[in-house]
C-alpha atoms as a PDB file:
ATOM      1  CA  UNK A   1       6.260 -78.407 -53.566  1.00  0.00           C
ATOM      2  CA  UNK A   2       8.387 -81.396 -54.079  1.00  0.00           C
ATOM      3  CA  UNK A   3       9.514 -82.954 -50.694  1.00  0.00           C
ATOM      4  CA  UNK A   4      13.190 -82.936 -50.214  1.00  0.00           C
ATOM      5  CA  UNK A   5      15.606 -85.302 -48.206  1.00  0.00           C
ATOM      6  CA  UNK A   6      17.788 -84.253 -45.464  1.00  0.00           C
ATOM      7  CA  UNK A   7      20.303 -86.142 -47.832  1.00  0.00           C
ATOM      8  CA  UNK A   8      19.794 -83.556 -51.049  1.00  0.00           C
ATOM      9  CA  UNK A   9      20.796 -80.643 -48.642  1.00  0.00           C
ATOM     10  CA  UNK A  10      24.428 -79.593 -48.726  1.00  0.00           C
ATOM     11  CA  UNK A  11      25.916 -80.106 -44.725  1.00  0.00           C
ATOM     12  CA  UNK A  12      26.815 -76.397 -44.925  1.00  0.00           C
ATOM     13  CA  UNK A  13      23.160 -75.367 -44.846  1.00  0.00           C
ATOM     14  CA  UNK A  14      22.570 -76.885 -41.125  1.00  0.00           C
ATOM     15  CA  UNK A  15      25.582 -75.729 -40.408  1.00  0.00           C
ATOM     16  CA  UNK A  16      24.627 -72.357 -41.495  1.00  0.00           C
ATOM     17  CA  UNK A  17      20.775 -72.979 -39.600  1.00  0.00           C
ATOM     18  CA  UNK A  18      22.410 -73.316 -36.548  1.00  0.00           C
ATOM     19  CA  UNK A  19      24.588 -69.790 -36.238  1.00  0.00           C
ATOM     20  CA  UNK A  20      21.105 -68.315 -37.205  1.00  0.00           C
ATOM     21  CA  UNK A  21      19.360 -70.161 -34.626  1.00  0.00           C
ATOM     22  CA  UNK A  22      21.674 -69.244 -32.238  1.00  0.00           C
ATOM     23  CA  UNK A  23      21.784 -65.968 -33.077  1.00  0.00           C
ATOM     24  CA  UNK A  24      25.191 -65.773 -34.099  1.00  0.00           C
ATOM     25  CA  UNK A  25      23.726 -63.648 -37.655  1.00  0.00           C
ATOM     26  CA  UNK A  26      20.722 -62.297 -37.948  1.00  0.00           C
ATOM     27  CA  UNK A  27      17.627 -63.378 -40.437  1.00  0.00           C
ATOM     28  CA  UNK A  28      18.702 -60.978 -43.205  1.00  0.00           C
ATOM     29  CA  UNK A  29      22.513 -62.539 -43.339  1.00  0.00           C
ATOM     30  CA  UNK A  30      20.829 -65.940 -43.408  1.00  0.00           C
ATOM     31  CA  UNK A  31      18.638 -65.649 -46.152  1.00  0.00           C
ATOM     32  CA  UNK A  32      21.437 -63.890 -48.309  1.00  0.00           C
ATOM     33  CA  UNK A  33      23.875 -67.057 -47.331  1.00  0.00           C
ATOM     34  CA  UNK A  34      21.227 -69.697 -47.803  1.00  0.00           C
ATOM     35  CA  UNK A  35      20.833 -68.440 -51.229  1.00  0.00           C
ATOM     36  CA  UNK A  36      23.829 -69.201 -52.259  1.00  0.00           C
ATOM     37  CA  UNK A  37      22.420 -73.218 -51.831  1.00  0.00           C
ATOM     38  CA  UNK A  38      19.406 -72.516 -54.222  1.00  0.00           C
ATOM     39  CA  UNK A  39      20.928 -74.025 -56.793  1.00  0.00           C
ATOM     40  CA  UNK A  40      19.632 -76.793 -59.478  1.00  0.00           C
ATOM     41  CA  UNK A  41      16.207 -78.192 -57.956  1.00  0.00           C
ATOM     42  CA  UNK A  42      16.429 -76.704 -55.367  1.00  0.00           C
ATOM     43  CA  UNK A  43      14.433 -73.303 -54.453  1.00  0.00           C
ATOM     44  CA  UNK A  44      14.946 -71.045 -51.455  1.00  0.00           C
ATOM     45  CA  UNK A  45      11.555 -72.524 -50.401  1.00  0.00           C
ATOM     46  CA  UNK A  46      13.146 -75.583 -50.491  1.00  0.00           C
ATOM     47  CA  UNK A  47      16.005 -74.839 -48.342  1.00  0.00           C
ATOM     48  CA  UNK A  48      13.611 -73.242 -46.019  1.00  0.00           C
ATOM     49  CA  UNK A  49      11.457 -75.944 -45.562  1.00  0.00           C
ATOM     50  CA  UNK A  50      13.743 -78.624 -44.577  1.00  0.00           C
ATOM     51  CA  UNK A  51      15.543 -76.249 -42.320  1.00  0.00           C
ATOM     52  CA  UNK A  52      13.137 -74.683 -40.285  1.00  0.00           C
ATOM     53  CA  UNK A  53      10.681 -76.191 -37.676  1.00  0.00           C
ATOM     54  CA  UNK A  54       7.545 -77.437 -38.819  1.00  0.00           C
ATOM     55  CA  UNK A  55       4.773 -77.759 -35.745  1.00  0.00           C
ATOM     56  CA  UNK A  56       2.273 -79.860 -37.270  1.00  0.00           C
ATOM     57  CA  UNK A  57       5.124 -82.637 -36.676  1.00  0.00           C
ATOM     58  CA  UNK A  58       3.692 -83.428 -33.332  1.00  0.00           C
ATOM     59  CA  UNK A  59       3.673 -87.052 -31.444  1.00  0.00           C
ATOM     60  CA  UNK A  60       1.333 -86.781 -28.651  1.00  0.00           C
ATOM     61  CA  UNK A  61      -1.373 -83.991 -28.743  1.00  0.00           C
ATOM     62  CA  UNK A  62      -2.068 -81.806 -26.090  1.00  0.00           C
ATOM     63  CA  UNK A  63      -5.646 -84.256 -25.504  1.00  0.00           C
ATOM     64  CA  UNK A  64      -4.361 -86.949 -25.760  1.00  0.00           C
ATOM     65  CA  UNK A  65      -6.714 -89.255 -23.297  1.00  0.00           C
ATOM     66  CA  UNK A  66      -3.652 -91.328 -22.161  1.00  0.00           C
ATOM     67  CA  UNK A  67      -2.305 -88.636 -20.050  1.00  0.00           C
ATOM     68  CA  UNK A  68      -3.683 -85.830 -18.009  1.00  0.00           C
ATOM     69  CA  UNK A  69      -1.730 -82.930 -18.999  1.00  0.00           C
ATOM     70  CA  UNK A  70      -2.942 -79.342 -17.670  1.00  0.00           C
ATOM     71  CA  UNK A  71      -0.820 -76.157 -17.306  1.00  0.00           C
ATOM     72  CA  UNK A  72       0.313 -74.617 -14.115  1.00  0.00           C
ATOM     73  CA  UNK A  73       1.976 -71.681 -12.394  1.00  0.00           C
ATOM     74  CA  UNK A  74       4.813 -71.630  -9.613  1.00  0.00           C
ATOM     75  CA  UNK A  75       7.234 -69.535  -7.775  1.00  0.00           C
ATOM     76  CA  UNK A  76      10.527 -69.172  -8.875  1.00  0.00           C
ATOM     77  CA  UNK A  77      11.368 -66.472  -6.098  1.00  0.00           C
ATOM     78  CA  UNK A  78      15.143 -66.040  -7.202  1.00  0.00           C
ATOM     79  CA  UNK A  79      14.224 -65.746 -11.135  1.00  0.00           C
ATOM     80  CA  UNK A  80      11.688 -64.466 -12.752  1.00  0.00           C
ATOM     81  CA  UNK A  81       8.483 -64.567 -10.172  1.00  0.00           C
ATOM     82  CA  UNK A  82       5.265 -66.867 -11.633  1.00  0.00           C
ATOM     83  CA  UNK A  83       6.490 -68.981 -14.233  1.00  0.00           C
ATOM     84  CA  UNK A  84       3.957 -71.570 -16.253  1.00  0.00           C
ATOM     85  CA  UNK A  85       4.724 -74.555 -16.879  1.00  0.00           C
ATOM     86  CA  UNK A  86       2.901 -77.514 -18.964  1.00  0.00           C
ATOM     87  CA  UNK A  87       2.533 -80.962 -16.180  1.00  0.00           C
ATOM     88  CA  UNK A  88       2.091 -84.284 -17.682  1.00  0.00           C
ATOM     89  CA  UNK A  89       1.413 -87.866 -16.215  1.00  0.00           C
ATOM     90  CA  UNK A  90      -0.511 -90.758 -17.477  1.00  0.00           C
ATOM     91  CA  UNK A  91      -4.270 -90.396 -16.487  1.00  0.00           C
ATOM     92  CA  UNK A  92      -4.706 -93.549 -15.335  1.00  0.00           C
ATOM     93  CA  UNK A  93      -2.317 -94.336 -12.951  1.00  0.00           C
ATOM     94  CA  UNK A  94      -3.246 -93.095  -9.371  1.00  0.00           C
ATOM     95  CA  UNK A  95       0.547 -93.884  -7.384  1.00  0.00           C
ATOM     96  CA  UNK A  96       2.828 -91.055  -6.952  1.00  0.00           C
ATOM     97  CA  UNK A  97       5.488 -91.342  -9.795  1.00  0.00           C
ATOM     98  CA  UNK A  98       8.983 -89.711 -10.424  1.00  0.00           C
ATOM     99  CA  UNK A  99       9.340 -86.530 -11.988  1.00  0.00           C
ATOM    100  CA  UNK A 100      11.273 -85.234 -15.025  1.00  0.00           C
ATOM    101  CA  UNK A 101      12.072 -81.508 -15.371  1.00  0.00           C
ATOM    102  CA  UNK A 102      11.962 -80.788 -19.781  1.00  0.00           C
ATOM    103  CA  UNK A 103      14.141 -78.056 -20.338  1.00  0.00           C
ATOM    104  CA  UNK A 104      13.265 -76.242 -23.519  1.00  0.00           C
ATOM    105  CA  UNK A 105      15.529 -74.703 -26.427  1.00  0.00           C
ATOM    106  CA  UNK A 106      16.526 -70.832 -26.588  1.00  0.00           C
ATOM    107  CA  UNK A 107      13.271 -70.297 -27.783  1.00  0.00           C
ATOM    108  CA  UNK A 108      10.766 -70.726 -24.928  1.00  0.00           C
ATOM    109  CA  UNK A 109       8.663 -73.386 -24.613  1.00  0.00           C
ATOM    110  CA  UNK A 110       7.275 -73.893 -28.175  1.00  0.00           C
ATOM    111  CA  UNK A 111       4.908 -76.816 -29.309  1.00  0.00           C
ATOM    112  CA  UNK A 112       7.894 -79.083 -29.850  1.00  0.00           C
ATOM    113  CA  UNK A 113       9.026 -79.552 -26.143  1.00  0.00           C
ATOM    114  CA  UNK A 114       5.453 -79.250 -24.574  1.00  0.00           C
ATOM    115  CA  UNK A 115       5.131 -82.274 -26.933  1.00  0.00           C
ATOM    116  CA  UNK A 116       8.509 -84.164 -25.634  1.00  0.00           C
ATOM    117  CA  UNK A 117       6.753 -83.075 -21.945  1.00  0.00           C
ATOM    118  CA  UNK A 118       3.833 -85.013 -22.581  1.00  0.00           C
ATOM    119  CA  UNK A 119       6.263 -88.223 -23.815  1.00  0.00           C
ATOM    120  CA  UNK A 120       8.565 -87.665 -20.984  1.00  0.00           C
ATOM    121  CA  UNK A 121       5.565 -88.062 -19.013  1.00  0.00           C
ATOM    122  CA  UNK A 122       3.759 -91.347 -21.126  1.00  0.00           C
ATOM    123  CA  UNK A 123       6.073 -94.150 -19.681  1.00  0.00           C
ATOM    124  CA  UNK A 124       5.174 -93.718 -16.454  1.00  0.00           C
ATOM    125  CA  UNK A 125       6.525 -90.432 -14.668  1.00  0.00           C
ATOM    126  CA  UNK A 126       5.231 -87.185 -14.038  1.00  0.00           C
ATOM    127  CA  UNK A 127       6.866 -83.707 -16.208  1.00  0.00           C
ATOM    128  CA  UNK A 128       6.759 -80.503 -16.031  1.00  0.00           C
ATOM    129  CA  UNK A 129       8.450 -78.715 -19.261  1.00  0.00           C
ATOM    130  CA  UNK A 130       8.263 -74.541 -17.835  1.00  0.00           C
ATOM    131  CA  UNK A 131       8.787 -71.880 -19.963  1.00  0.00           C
ATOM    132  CA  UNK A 132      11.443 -69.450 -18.736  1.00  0.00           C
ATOM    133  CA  UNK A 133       9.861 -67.217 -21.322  1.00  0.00           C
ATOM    134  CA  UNK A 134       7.172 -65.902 -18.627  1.00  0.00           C
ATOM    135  CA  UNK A 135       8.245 -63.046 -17.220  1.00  0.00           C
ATOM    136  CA  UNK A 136       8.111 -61.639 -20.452  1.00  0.00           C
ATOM    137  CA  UNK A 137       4.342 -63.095 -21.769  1.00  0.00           C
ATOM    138  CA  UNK A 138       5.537 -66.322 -22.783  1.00  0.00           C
ATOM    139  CA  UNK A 139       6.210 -68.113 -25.827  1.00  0.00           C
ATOM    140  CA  UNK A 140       4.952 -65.596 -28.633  1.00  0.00           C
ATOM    141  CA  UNK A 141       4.124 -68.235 -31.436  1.00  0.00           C
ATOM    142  CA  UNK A 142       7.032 -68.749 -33.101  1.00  0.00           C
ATOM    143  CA  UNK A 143      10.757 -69.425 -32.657  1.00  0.00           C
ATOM    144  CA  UNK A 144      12.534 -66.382 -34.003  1.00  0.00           C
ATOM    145  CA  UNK A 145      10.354 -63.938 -31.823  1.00  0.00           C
ATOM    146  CA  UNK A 146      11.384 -66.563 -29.038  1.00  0.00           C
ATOM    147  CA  UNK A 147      14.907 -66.541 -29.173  1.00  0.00           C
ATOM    148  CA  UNK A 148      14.903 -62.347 -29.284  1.00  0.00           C
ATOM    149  CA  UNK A 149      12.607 -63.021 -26.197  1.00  0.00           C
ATOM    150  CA  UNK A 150      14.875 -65.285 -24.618  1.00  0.00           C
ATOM    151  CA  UNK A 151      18.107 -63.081 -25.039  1.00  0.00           C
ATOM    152  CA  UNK A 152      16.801 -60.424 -23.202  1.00  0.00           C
ATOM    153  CA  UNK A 153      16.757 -62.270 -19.680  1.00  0.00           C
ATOM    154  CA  UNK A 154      19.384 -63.196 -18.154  1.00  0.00           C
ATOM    155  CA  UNK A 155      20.343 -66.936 -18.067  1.00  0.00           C
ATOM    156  CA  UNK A 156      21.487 -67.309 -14.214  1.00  0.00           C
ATOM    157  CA  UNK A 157      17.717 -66.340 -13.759  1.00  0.00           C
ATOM    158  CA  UNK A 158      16.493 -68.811 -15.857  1.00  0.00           C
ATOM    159  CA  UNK A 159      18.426 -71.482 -14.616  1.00  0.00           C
ATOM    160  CA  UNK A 160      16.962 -70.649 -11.074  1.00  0.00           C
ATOM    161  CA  UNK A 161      13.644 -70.533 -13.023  1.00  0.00           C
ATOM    162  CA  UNK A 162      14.386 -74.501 -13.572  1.00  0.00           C
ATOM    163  CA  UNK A 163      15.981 -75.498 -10.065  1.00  0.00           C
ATOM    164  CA  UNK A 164      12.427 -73.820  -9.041  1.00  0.00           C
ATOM    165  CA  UNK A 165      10.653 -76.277 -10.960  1.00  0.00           C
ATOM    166  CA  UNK A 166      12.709 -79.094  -9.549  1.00  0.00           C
ATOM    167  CA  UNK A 167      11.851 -78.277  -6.265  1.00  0.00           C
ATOM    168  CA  UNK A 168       7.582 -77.798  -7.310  1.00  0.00           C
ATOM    169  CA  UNK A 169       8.128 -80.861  -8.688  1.00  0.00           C
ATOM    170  CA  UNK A 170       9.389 -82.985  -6.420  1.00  0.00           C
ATOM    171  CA  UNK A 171       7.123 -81.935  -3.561  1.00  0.00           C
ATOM    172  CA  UNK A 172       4.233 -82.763  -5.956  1.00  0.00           C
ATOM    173  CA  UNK A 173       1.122 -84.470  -3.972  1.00  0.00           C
ATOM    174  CA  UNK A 174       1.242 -86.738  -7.389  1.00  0.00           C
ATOM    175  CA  UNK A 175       5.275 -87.142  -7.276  1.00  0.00           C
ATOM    176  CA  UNK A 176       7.595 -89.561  -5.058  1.00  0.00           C
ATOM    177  CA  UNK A 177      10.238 -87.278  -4.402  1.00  0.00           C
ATOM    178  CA  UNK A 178      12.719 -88.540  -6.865  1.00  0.00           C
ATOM    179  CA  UNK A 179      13.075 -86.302 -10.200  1.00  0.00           C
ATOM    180  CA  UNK A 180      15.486 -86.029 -12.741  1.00  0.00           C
ATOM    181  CA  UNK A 181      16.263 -83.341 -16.056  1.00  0.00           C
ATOM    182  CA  UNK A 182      16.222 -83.381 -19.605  1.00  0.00           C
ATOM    183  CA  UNK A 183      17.270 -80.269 -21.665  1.00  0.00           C
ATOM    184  CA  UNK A 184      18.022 -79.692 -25.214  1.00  0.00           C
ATOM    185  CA  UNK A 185      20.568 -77.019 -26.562  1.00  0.00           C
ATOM    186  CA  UNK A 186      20.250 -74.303 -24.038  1.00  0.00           C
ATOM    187  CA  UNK A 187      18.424 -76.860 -21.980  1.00  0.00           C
ATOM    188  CA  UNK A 188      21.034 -79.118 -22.134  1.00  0.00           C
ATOM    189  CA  UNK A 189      23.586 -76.601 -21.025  1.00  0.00           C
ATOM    190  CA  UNK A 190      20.629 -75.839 -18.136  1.00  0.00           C
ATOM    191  CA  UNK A 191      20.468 -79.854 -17.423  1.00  0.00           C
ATOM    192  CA  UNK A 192      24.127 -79.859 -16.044  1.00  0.00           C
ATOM    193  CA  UNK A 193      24.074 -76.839 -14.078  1.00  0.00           C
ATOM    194  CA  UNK A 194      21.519 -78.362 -12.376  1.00  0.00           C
ATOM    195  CA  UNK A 195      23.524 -81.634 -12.149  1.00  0.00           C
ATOM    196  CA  UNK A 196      26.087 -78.478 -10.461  1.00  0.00           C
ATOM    197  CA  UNK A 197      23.753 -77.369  -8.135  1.00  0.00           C
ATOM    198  CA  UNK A 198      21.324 -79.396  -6.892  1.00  0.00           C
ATOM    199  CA  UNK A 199      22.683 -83.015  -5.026  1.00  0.00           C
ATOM    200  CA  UNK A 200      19.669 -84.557  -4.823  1.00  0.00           C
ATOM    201  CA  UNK A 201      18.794 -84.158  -8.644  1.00  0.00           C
ATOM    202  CA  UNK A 202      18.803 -88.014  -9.646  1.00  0.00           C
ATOM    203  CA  UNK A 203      19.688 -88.257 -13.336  1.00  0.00           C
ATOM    204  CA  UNK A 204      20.503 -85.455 -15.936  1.00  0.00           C
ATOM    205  CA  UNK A 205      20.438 -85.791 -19.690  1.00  0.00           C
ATOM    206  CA  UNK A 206      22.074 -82.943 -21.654  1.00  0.00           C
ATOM    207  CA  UNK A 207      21.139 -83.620 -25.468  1.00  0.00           C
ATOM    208  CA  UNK A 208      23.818 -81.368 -27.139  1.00  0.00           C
ATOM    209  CA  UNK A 209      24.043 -79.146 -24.055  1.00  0.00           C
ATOM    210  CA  UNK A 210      27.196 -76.255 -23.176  1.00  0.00           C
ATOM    211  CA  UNK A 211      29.370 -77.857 -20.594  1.00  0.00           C
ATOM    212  CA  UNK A 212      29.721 -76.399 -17.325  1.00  0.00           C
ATOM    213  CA  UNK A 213      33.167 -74.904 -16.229  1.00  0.00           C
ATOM    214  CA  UNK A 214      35.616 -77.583 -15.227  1.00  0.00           C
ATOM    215  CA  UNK A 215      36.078 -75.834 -11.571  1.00  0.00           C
ATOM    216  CA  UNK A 216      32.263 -77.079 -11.022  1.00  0.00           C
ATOM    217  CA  UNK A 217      32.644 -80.711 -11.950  1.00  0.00           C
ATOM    218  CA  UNK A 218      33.705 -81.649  -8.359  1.00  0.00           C
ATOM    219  CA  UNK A 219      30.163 -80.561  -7.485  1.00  0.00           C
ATOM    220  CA  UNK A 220      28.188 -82.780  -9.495  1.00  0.00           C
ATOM    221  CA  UNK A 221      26.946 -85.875  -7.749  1.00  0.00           C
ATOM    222  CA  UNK A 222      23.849 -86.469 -10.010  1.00  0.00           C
ATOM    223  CA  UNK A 223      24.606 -89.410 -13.058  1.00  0.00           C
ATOM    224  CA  UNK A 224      24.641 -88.034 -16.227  1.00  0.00           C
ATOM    225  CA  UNK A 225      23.873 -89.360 -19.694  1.00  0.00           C
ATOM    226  CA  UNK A 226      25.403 -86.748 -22.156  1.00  0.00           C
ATOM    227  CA  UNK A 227      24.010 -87.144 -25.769  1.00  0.00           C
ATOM    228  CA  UNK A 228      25.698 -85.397 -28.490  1.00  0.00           C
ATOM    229  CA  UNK A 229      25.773 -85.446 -32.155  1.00  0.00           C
ATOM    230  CA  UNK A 230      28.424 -86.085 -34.190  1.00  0.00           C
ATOM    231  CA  UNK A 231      28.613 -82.918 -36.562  1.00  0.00           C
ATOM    232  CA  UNK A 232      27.733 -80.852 -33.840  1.00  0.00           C
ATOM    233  CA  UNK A 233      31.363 -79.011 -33.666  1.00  0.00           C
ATOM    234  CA  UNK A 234      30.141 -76.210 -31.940  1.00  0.00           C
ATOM    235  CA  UNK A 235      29.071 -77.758 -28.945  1.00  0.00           C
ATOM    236  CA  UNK A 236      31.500 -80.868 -28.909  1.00  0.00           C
ATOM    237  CA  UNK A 237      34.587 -78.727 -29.203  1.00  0.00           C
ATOM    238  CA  UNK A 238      34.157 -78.031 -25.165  1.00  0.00           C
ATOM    239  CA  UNK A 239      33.189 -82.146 -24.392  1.00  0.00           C
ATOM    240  CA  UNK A 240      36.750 -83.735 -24.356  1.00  0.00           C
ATOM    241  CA  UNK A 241      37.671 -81.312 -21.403  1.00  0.00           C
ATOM    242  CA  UNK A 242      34.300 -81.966 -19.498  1.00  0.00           C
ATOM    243  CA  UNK A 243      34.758 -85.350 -20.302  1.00  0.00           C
ATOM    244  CA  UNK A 244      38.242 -85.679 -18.429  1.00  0.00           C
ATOM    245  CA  UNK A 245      37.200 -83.329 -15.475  1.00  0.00           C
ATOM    246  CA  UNK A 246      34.428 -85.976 -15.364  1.00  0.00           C
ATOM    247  CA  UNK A 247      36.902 -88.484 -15.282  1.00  0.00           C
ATOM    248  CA  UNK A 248      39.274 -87.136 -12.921  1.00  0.00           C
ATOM    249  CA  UNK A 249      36.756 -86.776 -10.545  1.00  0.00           C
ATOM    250  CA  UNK A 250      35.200 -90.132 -10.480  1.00  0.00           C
ATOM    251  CA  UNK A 251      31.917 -88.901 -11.396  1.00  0.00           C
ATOM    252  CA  UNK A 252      29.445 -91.299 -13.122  1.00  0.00           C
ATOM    253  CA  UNK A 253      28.501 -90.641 -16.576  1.00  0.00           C
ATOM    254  CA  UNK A 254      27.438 -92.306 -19.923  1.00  0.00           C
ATOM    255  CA  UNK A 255      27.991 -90.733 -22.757  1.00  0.00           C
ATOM    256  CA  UNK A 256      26.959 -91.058 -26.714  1.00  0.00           C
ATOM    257  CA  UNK A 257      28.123 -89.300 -30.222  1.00  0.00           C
ATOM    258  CA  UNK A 258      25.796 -90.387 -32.518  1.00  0.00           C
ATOM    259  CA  UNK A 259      27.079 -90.830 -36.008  1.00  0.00           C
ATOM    260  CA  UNK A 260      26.449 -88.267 -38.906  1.00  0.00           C
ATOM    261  CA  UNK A 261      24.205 -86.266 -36.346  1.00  0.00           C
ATOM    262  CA  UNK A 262      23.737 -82.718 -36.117  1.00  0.00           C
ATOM    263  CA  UNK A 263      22.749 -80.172 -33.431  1.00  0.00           C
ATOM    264  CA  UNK A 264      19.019 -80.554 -32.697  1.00  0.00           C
ATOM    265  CA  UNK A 265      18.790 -84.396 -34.176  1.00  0.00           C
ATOM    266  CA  UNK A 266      16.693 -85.058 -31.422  1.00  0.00           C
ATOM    267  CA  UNK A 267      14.460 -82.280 -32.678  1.00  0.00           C
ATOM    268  CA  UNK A 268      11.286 -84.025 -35.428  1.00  0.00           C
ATOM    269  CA  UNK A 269       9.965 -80.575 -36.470  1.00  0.00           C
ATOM    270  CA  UNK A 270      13.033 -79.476 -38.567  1.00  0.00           C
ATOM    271  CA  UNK A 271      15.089 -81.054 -41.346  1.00  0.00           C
ATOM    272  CA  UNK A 272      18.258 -81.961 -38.586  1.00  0.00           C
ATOM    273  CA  UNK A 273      16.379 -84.380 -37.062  1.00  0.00           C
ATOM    274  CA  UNK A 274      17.495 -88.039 -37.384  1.00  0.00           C
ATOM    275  CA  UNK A 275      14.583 -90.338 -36.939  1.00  0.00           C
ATOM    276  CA  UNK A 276      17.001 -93.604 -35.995  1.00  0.00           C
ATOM    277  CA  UNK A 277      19.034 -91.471 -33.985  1.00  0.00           C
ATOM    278  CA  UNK A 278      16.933 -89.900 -32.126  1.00  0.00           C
ATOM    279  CA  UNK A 279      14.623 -93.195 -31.281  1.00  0.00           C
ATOM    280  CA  UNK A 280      17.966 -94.799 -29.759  1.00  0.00           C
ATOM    281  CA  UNK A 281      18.451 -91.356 -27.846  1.00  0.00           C
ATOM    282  CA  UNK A 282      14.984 -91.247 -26.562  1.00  0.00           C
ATOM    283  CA  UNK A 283      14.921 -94.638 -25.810  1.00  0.00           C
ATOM    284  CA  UNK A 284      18.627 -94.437 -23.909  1.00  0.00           C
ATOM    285  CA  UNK A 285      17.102 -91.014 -21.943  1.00  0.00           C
ATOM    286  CA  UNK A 286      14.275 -93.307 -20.679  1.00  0.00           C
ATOM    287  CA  UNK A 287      15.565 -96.451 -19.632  1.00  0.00           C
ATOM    288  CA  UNK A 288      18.473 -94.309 -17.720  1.00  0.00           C
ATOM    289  CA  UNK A 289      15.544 -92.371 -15.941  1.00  0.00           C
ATOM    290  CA  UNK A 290      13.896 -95.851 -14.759  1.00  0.00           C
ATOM    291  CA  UNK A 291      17.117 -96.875 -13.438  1.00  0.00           C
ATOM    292  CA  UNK A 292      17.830 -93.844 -11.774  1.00  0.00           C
ATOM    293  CA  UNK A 293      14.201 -92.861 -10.669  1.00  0.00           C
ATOM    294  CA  UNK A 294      12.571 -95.589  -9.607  1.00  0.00           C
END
């Protein structure tokens, strides 16, 4: 099958991707919409392929000999009981390091973000990416059984699932106390309710995250570094609000719209993703955890 270019594809089809992927129609109203774009040379297969995630796109395997990357099990006594958890650090290094908490999709904790786990955890800090999915048998192998899965709990738990793994982390024999959050989507929206409720979180990065009501804002007191894409109306509609509550309340915060960027451009397994975008993102999340956590 010929390979086609995020370019060839019509704007309306991610636009369309992303009120199936978050579950605003279901898979039947998707494929009868998408249709409509099979036009010329291009084939529903096509369409399909550049749109939805492809998992052999990984960066860092699981074996990787540069890390030592196992999964583990903790508490999350006010969610949803045991929850596992993939924990990364380089293998080499023997000093306690910072922490970063990898907050997954609405889709459990698929291949993709155990793989941004493991290069959360390559430039020196220690990760732990959970997957809220537990309670119910975990990630079931592929996204659209994951986000049914993920609808049916409830996501106060979950986000107590998370501030659980913030506090696992960060009394970590192999961490030094000081641990930040990156989330993606529902993660992102996750990533600053943590920023709400937990002051000693040290840095939060909400890739294309929900914003948290504007009554909470006084609470924050962990620096953010909000990271949004630029066709992303969905999610941006609510930032210019958050943005002045952020203001108004002298809180400290970078933020980035990254040009001709769509929901999920961070994301290399599906046709949304921007490579040169999301290298400058990536890069930005990193350097802003070295200055804030270490």
């Amino acid at each position: 099958m010929k390979k086609i270019k995020k370019e060839d594809i019509n704007q309306e089809v991610f636009d369309l991707y992303d009120e199936y992927a978050h579950n605003r129609i279901d898979r039947r109203k998707f494929m009868e919409k998408l249709s409509i774009y099979a036009v010329g040379g291009l084939t529903m297969s096509n369409l399909l392929s550049c749109v939805m995630p492809n998992y052999n796109e990984i960066q860092i395997s699981n074996d990787d000999s540069r890390l030592s990357t196992e999964f583990i099990t903790y508490n999350s006594e006010k969610g949803g009981g045991e929850i596992k958890g993939l924990l990364s650090r380089p293998a080499k290094v023997k000093k306690k390091l910072p922490g970063i908490i990898v907050v997954h999709e609405n889709r459990g904790l698929n291949p993709h973000i155990q793989d941004v786990g493991r290069r959360a955890a390559l430039p020196g800090f220690i990760s732990l990416a959970p997957d809220a999915l537990t309670p119910l048998g975990g990630y079931p192998g592929n996204d659209d059984d994951g986000r049914t899965m993920q609808r049916k709990r409830d996501k106060k738990e979950m986000l107590e699932d998370f501030i659980a793994a913030f506090e696992y982390l960060k009394n970590h024999p192999n961490c030094d106390g000081n641990v930040g959050v990156v989330g993606f989507c529902f993660g992102g929206w996750i990533s600053n309710m943590m920023a709400v409720r937990l002051p000693d979180l040290k840095a939060a990065v909400p890739f294309y995250g929900r914003q948290p009501d504007e009554e909470l804002v006084p609470k924050i007191q962990t620096p953010l570094l909000v990271q949004l894409g630029e066709l992303d109306k969905r999610v941006n509609e609510g930032w210019p609000a958050f943005e002045e509550a952020l203001k108004k309340n002298d809180k400290k915060y970078e933020a980035f719209i990254y040009p001709n960027a769509n929901h999920g451009f961070h994301n290399d397994t599906t046709g949304r993703y921007d490579k040169e975008m999301a290298q400058l993102a990536w890069k930005r999340t990193i350097d802003f955890f070295k200055k804030n956590l270490k």
